[in-house]
PDB file of N, CA and C in Angstrom:
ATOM      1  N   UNK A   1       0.831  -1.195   0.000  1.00  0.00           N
ATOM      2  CA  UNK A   1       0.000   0.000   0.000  1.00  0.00           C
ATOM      3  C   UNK A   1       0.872   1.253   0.000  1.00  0.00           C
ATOM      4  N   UNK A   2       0.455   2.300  -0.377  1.00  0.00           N
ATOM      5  CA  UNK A   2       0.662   3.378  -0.591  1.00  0.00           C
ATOM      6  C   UNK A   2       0.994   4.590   0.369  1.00  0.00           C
ATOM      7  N   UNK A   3       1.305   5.344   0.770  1.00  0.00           N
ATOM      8  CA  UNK A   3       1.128   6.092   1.929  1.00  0.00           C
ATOM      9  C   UNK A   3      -0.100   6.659   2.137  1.00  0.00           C
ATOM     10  N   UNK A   4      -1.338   6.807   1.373  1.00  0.00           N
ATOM     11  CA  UNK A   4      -2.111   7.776   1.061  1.00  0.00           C
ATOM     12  C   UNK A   4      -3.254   6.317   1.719  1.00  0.00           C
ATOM     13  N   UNK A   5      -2.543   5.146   1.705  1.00  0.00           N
ATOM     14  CA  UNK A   5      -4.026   4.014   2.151  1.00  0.00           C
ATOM     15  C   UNK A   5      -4.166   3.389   0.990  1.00  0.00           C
ATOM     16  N   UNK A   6      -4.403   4.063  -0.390  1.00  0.00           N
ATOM     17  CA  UNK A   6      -5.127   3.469  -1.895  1.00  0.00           C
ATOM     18  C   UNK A   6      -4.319   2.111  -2.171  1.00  0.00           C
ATOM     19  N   UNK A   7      -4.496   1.143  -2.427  1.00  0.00           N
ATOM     20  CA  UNK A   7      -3.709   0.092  -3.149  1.00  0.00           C
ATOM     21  C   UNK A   7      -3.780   0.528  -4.860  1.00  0.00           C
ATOM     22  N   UNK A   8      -3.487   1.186  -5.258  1.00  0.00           N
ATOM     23  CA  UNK A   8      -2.961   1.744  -6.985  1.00  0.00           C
ATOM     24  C   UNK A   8      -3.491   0.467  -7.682  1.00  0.00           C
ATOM     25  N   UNK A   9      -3.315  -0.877  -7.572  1.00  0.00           N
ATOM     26  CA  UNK A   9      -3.389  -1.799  -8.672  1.00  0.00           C
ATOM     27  C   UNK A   9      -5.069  -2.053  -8.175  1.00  0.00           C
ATOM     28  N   UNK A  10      -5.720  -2.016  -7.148  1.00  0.00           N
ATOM     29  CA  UNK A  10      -6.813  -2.217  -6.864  1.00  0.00           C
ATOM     30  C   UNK A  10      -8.030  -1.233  -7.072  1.00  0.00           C
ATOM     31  N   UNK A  11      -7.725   0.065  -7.146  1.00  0.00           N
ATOM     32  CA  UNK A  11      -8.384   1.424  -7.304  1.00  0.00           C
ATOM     33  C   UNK A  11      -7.830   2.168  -8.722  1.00  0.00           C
ATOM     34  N   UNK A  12      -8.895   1.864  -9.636  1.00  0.00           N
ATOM     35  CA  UNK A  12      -8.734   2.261 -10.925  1.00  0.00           C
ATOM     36  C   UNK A  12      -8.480   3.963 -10.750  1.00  0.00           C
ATOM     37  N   UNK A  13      -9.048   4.435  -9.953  1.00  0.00           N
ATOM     38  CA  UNK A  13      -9.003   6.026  -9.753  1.00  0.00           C
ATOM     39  C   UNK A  13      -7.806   6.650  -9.562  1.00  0.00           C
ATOM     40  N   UNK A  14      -6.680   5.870  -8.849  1.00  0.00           N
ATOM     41  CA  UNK A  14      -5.708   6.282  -8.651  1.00  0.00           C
ATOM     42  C   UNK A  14      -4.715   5.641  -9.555  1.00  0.00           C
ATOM     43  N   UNK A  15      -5.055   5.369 -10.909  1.00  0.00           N
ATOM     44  CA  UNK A  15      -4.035   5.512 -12.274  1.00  0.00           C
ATOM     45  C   UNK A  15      -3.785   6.493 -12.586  1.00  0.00           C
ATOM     46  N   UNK A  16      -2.979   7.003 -12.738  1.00  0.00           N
ATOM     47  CA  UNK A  16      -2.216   8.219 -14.259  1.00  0.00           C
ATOM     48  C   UNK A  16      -2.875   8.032 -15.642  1.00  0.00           C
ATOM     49  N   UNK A  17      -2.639   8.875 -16.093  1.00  0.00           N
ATOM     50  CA  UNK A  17      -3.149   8.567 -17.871  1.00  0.00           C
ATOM     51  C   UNK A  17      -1.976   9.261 -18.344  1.00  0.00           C
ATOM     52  N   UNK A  18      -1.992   8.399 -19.573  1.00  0.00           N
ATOM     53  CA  UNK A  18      -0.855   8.864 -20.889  1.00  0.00           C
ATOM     54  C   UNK A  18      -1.274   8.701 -21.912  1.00  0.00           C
ATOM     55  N   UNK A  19      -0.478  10.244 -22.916  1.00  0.00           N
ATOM     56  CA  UNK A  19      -1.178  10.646 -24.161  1.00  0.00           C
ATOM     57  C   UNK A  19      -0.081  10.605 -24.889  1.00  0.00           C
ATOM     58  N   UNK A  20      -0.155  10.379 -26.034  1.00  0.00           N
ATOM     59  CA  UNK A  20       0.979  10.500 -26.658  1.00  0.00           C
ATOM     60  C   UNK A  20       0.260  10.554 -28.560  1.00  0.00           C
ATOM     61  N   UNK A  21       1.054  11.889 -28.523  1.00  0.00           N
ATOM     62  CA  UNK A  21       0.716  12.382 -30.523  1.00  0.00           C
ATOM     63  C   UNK A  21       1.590  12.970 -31.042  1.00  0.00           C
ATOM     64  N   UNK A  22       2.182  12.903 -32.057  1.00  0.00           N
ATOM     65  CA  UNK A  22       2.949  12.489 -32.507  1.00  0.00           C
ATOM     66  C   UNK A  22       3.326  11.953 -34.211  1.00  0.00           C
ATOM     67  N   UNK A  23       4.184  12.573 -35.014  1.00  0.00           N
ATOM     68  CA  UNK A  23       4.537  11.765 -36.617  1.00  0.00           C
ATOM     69  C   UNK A  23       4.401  10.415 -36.640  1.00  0.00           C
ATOM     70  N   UNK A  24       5.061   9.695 -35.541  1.00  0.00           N
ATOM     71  CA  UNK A  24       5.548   8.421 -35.597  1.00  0.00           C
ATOM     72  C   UNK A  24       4.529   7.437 -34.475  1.00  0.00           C
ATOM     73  N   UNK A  25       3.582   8.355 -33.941  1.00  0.00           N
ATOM     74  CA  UNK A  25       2.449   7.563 -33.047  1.00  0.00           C
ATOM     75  C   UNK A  25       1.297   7.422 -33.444  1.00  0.00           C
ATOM     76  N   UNK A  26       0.802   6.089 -33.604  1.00  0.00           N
ATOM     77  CA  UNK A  26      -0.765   5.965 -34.402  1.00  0.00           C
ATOM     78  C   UNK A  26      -2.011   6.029 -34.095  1.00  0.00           C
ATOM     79  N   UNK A  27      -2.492   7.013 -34.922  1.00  0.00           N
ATOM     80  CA  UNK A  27      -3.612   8.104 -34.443  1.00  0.00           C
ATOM     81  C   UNK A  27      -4.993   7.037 -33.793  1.00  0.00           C
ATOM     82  N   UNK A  28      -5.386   7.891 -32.948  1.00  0.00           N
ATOM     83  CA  UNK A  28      -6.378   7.229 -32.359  1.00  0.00           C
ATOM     84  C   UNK A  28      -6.491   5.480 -31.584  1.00  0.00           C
ATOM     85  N   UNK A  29      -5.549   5.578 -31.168  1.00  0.00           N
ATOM     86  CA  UNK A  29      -5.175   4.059 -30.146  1.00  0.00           C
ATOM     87  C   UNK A  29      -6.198   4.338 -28.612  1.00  0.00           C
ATOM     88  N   UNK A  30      -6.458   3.324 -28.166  1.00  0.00           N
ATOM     89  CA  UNK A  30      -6.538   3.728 -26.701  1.00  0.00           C
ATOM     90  C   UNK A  30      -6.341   2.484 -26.404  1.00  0.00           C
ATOM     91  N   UNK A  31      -5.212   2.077 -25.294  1.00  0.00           N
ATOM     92  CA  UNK A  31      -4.491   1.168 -24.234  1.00  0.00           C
ATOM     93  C   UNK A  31      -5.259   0.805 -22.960  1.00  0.00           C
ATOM     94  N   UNK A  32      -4.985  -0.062 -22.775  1.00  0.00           N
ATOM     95  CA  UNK A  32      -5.219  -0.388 -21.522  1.00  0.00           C
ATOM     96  C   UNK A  32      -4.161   0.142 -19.987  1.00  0.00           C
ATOM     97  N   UNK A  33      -4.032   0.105 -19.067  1.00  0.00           N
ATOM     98  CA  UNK A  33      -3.202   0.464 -18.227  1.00  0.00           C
ATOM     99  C   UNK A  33      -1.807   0.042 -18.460  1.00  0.00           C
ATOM    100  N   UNK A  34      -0.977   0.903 -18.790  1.00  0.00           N
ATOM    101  CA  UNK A  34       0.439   0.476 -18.754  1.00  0.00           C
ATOM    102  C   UNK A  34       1.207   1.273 -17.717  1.00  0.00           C
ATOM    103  N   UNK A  35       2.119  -0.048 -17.326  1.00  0.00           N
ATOM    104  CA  UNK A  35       3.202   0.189 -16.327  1.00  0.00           C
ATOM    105  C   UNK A  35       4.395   1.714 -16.472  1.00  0.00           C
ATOM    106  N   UNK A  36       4.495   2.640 -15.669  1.00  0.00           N
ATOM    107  CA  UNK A  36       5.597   3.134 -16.182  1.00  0.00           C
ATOM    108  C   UNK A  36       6.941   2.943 -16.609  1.00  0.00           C
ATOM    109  N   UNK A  37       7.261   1.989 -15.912  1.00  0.00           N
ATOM    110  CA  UNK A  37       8.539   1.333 -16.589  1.00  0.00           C
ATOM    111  C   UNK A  37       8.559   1.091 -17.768  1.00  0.00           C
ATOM    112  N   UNK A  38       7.222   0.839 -18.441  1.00  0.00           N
ATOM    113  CA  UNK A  38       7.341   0.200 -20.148  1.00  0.00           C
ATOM    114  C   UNK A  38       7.404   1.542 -20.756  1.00  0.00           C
ATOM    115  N   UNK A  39       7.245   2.879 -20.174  1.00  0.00           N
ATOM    116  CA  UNK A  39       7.860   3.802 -21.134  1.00  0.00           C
ATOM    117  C   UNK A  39       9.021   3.835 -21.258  1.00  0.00           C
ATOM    118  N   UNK A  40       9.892   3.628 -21.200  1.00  0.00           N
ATOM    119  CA  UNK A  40      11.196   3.532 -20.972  1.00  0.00           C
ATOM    120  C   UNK A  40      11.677   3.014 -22.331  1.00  0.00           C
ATOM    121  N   UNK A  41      11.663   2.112 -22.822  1.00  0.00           N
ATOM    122  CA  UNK A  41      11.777   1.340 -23.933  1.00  0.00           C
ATOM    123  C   UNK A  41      10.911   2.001 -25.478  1.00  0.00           C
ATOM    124  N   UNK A  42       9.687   2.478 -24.798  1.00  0.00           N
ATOM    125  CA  UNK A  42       8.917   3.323 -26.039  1.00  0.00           C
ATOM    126  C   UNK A  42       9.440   4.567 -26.383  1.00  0.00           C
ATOM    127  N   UNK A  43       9.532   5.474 -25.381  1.00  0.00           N
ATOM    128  CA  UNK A  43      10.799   6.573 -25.763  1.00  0.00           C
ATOM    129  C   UNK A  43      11.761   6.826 -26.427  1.00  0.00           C
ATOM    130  N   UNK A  44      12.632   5.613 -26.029  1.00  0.00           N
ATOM    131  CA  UNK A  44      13.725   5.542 -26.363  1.00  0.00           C
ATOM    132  C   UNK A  44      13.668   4.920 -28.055  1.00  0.00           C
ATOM    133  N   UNK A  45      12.694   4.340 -28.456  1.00  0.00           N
ATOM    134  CA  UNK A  45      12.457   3.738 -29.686  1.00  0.00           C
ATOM    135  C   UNK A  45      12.178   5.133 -30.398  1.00  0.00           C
ATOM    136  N   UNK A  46      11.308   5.803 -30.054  1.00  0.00           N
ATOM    137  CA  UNK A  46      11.101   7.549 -30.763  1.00  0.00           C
ATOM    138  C   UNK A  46      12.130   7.972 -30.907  1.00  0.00           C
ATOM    139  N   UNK A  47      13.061   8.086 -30.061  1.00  0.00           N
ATOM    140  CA  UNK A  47      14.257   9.358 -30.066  1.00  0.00           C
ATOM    141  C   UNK A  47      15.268   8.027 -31.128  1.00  0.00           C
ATOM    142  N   UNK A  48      14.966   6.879 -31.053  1.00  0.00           N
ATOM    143  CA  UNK A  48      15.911   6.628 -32.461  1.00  0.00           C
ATOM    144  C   UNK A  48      17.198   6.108 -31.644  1.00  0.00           C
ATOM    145  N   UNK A  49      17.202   6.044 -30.249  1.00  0.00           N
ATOM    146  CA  UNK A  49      17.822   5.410 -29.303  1.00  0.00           C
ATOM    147  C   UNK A  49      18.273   3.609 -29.018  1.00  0.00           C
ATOM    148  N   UNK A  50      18.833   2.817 -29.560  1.00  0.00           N
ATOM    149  CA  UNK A  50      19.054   1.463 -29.673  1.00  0.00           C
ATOM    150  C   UNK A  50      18.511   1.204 -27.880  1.00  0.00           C
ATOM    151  N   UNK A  51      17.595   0.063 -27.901  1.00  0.00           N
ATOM    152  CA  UNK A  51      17.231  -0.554 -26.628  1.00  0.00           C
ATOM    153  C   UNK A  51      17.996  -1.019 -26.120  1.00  0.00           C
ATOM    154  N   UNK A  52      18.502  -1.457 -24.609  1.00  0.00           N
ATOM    155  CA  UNK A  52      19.438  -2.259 -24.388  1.00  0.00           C
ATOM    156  C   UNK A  52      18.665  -3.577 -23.983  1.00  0.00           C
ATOM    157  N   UNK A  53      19.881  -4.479 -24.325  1.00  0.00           N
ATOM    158  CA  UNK A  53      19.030  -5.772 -23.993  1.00  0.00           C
ATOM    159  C   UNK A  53      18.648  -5.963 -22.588  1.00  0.00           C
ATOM    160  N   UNK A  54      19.441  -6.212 -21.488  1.00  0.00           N
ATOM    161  CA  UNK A  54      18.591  -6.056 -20.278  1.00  0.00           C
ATOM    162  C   UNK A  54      18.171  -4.961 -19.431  1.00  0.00           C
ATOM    163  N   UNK A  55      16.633  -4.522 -19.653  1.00  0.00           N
ATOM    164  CA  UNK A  55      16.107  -3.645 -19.376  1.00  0.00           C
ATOM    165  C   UNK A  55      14.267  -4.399 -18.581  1.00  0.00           C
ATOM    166  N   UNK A  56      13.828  -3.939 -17.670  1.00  0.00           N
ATOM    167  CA  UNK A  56      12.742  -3.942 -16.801  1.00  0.00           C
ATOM    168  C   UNK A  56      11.215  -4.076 -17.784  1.00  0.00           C
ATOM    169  N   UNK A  57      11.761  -2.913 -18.558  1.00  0.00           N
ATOM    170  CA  UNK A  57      10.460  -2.736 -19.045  1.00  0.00           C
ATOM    171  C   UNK A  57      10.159  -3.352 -20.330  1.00  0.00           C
ATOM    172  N   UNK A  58       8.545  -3.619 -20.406  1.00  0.00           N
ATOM    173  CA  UNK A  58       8.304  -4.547 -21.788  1.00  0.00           C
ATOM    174  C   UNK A  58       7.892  -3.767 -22.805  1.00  0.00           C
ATOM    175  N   UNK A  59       8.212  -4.575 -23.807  1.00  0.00           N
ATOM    176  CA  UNK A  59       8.568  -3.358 -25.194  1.00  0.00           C
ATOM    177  C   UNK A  59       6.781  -3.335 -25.893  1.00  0.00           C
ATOM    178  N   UNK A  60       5.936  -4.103 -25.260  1.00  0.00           N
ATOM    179  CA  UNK A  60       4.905  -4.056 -25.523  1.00  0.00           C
ATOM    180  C   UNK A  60       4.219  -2.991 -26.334  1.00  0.00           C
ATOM    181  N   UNK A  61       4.004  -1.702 -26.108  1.00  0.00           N
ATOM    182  CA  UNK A  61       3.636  -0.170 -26.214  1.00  0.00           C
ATOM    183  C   UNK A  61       4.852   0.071 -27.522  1.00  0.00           C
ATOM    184  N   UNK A  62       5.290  -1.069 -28.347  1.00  0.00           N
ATOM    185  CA  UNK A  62       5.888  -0.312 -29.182  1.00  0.00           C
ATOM    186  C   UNK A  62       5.128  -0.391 -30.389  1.00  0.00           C
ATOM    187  N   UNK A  63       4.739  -1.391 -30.566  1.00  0.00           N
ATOM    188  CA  UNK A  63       3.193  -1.421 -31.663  1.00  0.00           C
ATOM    189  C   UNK A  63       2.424  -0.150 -32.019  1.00  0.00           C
ATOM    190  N   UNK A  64       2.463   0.593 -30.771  1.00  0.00           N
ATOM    191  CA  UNK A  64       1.910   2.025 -31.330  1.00  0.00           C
ATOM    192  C   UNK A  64       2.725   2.879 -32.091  1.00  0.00           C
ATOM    193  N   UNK A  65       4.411   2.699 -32.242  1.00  0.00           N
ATOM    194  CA  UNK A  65       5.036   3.356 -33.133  1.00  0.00           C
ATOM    195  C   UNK A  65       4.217   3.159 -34.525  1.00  0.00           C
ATOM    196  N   UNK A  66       4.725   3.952 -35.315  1.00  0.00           N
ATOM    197  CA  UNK A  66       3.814   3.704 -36.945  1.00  0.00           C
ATOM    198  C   UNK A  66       5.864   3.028 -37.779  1.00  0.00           C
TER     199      UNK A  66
END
């Protein structure tokens, strides 16, 4: 738990949302809840950045590149 009491994975209310638009991001997607760690790997695919192989996050969210 959280300091605040909320358990985050149990209380949809206390998610974040992420937007992302963009040349290279395909218009009109909507995701399900993703981890922040898996931005990590999607970023870095935009900026044209080589992934490293051992890294946390799943490259899942890269499908939305175009």
């Amino acid at each position: 738990l959280a300091d605040h009491g909320y358990d985050a994975d149990e209380e949809i209310q206390m998610n974040g949302f992420f937007i992302a638009v963009g040349p290279d991001i395909k218009f009109h997607h909507k995701i399900e809840t993703v981890d922040n760690i898996d931005l990590y790997p999607f970023i870095l695919k935009l900026l044209d950045i080589p992934i490293p192989e051992k890294i946390d996050g799943k490259t899942s969210l890269l499908q939305f590149i175009n």
